[in-house]
Protein backbone atom coordinates (compact mmCIF):
# COMPACT_ATOMS: atom_id res chain seq x y z
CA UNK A 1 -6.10 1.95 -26.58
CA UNK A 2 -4.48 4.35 -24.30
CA UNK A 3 -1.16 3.52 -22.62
CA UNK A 4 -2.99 4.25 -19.04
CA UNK A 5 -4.87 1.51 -20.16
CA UNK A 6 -1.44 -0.31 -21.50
CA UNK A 7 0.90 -0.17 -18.08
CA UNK A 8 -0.83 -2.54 -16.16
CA UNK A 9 -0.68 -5.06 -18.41
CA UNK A 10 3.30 -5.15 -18.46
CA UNK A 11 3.00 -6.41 -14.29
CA UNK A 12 0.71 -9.19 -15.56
CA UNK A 13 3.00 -10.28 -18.09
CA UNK A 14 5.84 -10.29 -15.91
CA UNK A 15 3.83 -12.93 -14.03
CA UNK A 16 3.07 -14.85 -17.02
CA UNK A 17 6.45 -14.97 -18.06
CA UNK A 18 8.21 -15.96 -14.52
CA UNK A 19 5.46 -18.51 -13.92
CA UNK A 20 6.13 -20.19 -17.89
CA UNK A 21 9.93 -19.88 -16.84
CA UNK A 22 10.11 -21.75 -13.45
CA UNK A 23 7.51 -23.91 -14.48
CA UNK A 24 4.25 -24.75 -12.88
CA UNK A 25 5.28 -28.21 -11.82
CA UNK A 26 8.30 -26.70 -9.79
CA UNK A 27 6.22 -23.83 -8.14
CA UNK A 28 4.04 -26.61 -7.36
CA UNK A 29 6.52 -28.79 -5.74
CA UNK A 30 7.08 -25.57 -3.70
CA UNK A 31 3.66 -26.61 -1.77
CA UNK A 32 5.26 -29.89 -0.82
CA UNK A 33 6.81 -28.70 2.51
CA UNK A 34 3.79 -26.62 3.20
CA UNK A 35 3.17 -26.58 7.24
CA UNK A 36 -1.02 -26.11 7.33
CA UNK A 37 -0.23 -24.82 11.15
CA UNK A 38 1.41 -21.66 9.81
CA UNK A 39 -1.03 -20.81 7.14
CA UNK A 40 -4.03 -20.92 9.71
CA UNK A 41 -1.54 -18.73 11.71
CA UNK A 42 -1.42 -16.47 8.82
CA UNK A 43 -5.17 -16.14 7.96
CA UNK A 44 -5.93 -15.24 12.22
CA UNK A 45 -3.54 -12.72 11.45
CA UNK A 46 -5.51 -10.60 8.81
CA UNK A 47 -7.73 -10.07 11.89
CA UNK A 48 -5.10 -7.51 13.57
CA UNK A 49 -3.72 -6.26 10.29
CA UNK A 50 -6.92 -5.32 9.51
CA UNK A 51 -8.07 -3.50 13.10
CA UNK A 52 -4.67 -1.65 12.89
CA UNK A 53 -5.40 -0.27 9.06
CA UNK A 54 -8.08 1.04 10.19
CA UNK A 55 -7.35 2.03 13.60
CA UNK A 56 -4.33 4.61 12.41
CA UNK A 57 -7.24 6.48 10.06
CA UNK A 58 -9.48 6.69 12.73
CA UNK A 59 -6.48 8.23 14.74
CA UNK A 60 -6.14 10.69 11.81
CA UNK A 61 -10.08 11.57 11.78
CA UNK A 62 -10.25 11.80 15.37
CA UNK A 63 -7.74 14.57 14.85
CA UNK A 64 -9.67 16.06 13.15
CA UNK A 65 -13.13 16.08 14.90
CA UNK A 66 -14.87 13.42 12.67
CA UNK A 67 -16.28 10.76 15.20
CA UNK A 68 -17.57 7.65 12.95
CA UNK A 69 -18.35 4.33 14.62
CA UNK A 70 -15.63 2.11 14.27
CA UNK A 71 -17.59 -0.33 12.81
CA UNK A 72 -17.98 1.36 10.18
CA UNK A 73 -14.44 2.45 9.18
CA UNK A 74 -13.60 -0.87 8.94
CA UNK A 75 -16.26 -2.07 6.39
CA UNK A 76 -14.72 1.10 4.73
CA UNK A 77 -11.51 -0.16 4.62
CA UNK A 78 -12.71 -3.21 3.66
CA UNK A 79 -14.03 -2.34 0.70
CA UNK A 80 -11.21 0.45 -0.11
CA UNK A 81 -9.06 -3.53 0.58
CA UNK A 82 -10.67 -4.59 -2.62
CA UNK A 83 -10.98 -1.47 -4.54
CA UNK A 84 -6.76 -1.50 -4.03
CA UNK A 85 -6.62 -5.00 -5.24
CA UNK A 86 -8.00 -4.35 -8.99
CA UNK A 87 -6.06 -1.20 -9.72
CA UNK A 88 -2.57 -0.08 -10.63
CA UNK A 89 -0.32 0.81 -7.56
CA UNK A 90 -3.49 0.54 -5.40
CA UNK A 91 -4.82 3.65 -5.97
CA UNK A 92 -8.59 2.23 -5.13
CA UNK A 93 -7.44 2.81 -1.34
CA UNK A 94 -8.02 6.71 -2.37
CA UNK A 95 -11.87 5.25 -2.40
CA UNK A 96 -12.71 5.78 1.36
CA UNK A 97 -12.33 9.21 0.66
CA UNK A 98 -16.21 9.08 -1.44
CA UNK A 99 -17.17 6.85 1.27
CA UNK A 100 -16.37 9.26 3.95
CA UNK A 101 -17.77 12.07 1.54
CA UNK A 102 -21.76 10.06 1.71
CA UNK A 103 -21.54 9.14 5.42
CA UNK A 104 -20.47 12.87 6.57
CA UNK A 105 -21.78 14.71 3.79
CA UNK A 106 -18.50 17.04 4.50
CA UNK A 107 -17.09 18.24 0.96
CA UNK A 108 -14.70 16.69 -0.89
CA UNK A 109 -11.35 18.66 0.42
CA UNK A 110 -12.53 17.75 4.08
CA UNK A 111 -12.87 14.09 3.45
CA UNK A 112 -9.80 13.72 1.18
CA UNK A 113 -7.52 15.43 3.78
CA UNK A 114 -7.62 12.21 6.47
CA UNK A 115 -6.89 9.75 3.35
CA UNK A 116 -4.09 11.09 1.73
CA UNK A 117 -2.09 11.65 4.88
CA UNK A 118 -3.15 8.41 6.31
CA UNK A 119 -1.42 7.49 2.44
CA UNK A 120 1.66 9.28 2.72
CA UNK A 121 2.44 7.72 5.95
CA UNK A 122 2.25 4.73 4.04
CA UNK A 123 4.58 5.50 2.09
CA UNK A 124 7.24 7.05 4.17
CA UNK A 125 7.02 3.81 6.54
CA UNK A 126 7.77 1.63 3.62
CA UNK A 127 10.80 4.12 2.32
CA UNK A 128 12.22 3.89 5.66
CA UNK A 129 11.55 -0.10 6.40
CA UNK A 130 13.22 -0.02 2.33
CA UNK A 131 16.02 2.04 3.54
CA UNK A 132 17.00 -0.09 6.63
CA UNK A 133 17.20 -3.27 4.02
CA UNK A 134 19.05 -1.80 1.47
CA UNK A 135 22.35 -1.23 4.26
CA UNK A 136 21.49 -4.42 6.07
CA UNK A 137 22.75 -5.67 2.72
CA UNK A 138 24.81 -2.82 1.23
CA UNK A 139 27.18 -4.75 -0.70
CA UNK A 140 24.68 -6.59 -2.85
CA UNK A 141 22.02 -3.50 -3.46
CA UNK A 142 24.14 -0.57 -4.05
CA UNK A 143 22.36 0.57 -7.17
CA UNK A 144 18.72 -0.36 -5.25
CA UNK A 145 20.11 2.08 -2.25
CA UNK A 146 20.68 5.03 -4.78
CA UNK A 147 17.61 5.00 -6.59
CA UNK A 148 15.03 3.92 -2.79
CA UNK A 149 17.12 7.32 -1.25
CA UNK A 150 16.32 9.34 -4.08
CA UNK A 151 12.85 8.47 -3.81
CA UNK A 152 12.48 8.97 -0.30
CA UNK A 153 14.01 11.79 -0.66
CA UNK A 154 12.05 13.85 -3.51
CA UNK A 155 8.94 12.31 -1.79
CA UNK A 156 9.79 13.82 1.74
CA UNK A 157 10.28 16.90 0.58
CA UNK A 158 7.15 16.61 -2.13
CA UNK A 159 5.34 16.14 1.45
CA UNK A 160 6.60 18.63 3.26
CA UNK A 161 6.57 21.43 0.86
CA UNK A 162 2.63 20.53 -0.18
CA UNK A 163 1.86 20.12 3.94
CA UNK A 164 2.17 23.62 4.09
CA UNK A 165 -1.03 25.78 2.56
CA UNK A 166 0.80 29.21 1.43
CA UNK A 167 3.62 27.41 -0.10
CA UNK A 168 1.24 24.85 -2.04
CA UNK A 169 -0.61 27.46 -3.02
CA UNK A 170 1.80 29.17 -5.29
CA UNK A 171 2.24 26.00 -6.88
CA UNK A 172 -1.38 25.06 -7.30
CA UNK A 173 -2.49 28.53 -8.53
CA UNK A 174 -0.60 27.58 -11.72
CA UNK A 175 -2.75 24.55 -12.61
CA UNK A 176 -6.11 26.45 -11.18
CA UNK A 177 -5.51 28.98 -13.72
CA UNK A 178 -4.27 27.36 -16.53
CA UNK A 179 -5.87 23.55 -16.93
CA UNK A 180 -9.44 24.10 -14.51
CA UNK A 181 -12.31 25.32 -16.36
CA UNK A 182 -14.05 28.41 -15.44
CA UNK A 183 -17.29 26.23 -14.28
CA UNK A 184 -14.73 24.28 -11.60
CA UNK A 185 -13.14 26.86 -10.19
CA UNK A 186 -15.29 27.74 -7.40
CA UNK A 187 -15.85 23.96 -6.58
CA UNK A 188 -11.62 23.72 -6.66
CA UNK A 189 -10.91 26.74 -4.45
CA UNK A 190 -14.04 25.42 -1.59
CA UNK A 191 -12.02 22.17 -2.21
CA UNK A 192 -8.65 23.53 -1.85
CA UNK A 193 -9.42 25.56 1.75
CA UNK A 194 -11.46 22.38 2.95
CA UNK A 195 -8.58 20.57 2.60
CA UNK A 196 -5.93 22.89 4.13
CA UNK A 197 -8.59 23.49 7.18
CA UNK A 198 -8.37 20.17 7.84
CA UNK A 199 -4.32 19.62 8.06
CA UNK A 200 -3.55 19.10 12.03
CA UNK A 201 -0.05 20.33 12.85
CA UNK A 202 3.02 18.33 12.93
CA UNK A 203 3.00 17.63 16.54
CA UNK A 204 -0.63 15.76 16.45
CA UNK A 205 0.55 13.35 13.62
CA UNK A 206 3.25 11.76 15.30
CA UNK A 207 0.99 9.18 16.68
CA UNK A 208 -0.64 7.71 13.26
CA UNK A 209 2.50 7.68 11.82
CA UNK A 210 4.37 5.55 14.73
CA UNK A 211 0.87 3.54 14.25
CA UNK A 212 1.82 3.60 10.15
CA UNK A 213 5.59 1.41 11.48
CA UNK A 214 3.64 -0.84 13.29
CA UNK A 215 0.90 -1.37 10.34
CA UNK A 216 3.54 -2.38 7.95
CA UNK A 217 5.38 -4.39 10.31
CA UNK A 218 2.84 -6.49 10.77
CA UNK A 219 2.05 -6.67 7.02
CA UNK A 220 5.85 -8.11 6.73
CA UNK A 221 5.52 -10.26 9.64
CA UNK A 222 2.40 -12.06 7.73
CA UNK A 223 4.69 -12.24 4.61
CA UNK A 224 6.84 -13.86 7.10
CA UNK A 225 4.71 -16.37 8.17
CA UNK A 226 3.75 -17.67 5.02
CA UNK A 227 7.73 -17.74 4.36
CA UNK A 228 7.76 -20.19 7.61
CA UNK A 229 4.63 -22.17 6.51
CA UNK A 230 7.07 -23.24 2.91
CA UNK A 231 9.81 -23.86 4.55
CA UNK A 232 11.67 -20.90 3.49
CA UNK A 233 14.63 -19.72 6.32
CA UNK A 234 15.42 -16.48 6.03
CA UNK A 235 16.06 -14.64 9.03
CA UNK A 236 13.46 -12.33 10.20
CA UNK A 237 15.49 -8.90 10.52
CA UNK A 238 16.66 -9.41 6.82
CA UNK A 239 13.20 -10.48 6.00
CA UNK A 240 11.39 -7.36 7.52
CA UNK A 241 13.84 -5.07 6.01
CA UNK A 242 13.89 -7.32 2.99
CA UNK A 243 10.14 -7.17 1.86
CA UNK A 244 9.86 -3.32 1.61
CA UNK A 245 11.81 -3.38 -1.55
CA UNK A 246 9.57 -5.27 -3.25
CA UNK A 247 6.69 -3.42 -2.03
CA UNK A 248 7.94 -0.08 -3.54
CA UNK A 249 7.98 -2.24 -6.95
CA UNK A 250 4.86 -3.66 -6.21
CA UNK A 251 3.62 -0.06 -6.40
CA UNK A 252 4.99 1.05 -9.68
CA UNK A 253 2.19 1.72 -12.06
CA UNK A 254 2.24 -0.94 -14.41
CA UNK A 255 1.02 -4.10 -12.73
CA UNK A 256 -2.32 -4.58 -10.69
CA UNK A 257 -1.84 -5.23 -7.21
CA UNK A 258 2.14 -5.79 -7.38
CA UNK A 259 1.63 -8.72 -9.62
CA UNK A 260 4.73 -9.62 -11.63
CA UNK A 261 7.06 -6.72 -10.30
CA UNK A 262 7.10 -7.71 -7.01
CA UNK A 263 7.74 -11.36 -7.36
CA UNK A 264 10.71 -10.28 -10.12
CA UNK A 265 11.80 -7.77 -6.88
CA UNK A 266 11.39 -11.06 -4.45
CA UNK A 267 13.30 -13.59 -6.16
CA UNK A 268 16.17 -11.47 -6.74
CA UNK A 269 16.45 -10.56 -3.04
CA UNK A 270 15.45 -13.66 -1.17
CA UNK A 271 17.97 -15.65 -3.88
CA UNK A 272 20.31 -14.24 -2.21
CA UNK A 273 19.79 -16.41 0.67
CA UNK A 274 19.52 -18.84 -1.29
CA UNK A 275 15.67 -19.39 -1.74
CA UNK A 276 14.56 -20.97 -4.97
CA UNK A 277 12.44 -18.99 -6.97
CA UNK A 278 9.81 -21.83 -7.41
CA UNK A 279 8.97 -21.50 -3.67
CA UNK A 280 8.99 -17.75 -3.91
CA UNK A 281 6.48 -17.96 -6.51
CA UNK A 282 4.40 -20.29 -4.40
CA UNK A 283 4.35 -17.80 -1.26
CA UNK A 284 3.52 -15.08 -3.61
CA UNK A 285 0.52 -16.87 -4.69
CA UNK A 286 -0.22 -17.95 -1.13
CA UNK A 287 -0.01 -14.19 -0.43
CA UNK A 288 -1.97 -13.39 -3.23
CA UNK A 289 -4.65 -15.70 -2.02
CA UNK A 290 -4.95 -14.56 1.53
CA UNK A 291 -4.59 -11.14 0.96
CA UNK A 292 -7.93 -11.67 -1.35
CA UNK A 293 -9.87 -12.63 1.65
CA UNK A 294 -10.20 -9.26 2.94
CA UNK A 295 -10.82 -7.89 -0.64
CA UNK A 296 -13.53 -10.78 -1.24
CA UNK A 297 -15.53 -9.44 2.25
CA UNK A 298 -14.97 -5.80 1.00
CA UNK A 299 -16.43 -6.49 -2.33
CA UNK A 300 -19.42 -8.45 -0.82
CA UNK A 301 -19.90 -5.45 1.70
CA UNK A 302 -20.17 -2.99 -1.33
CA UNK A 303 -22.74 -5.23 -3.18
CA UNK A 304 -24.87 -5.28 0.52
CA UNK A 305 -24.16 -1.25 0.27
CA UNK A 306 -25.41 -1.07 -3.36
CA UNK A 307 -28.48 -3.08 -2.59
């Protein structure tokens, strides 16, 4: 078996292994405080999550000239939702770009263009949020601080070295010549200029990335909530600034949909207010349940789709 096949596998052990560890009794005995009032609180608040997702790539595509109804962006999200929730570091999201590929019939460099920048301001918005928590508690995450700079760091400049066509195309030329077979090329060049053409300048993508904080604010508020509905007090500054940590773990490639590395990430920072890890096992599966509502709809929209 290949060990692309392999990583994923290491998250779900992780899982295993905490959950044999604590015990299932104790994680259930972290459901005994549970406040129902906060967990309906937490399921109305998919509904805005949701309409923001989708709203900052319809900023992005607007940008660009491509007018869809909004409608259906968000039963393309939707099923991108569940795509992300079956595969390593959520890479399924990179689906709406083959959705937006059928519905426009633009090529692929066009349609990709919109995702991956909508992507990378996913990713700089949880560096930063990541940042912010590792100096809000500097004395306990000095090595975590290091390594989450770095990162930001080498990604940032990743970005804004490929954001720039001549530049990425020294770079590229090296793998179009080398590793693309003759037969691809022309499809890989088309691709290549598609996608460049479609790159708005700086200026124009301040907006979806402002709309990017906000996004994963409100993710971290509904991680919040569910915090509140256990019985967990943790105050929310360290919270917010707390949960991007975990979500950079969540996205290492070995686990399937954060599972294992981001609870390992979750009890090591919210024990140090003093949570017990049973009950931050229980509002990880809480999570983990909730957050499959809007994968469960996108999955039943692409079965609709397919028939």
């Amino acid at each position: 078996m290949k060990l692309s096949k392999l990583l994923p596998l290491i998250g779900i052990a992780i899982f295993i292994v905490l959950i044999l560890k604590i015990g299932l009794n104790n994680i259930a005995l972290g459901f005994k405080e549970l406040n129902y009032l906060y967990l309906v609180l937490a399921i109305l608040f998919l509904i805005p999550i949701t309409i923001i997702e989708t709203f900052k790539w319809n900023i992005i595509l607007r940008i660009q000239k491509i007018k869809l109804p909004f409608k259906w962006l968000v039963k393309a999200n939707l099923k991108s939702v569940f795509y992300a929730f079956i595969t390593p570091s959520r890479l399924g999201t990179l689906s709406r770009i083959f959705f937006l590929k059928k519905k426009t019939n633009k090529s692929f460099g066009e349609c990709s263009s919109s995702v991956i920048l909508d992507r990378s301001f996913d990713l700089i918005a949880i560096f930063i949020f990541a940042i912010i928590g590792c100096f809000l508690l500097a004395a306990y995450l000095s090595a975590f601080t290091a390594y989450i700079m770095a990162g930001f760091i080498i990604f940032i400049g990743v970005f804004i070295f490929f954001l720039e066509k001549k530049r990425s195309k020294a770079i590229l030329q090296i793998i179009y010549k080398t590793l693309i077979q003759k037969k691809f090329k022309s499809k890989a060049r088309e691709s290549f200029n598609s996608f460049y053409g479609n790159i708005p300048e700086i200026k124009y993508l301040i907006w979806p990335f402002l709309l990017n904080l906000i996004y994963w604010l409100s993710n971290y508020l509904f991680s919040f909530i569910i915090a509140k509905a256990l019985g967990i007090t943790v105050p929310l500054h360290y919270f917010i600034f707390l949960m991007p940590i975990a979500t950079i773990a969540s996205l290492l490639p070995i686990t399937v949909y954060g599972l294992g590395t981001r609870e390992a990430s979750l009890i090591f920072l919210l024990g140090l207010f003093g949570v017990n890890a049973s009950k931050v096992m229980a509002m990880s599966v809480i999570s983990l349940i909730l957050n499959a509502l809007p994968a469960l709809i996108g999955f039943f929209i692409s079965l609709k789709i397919k028939k």
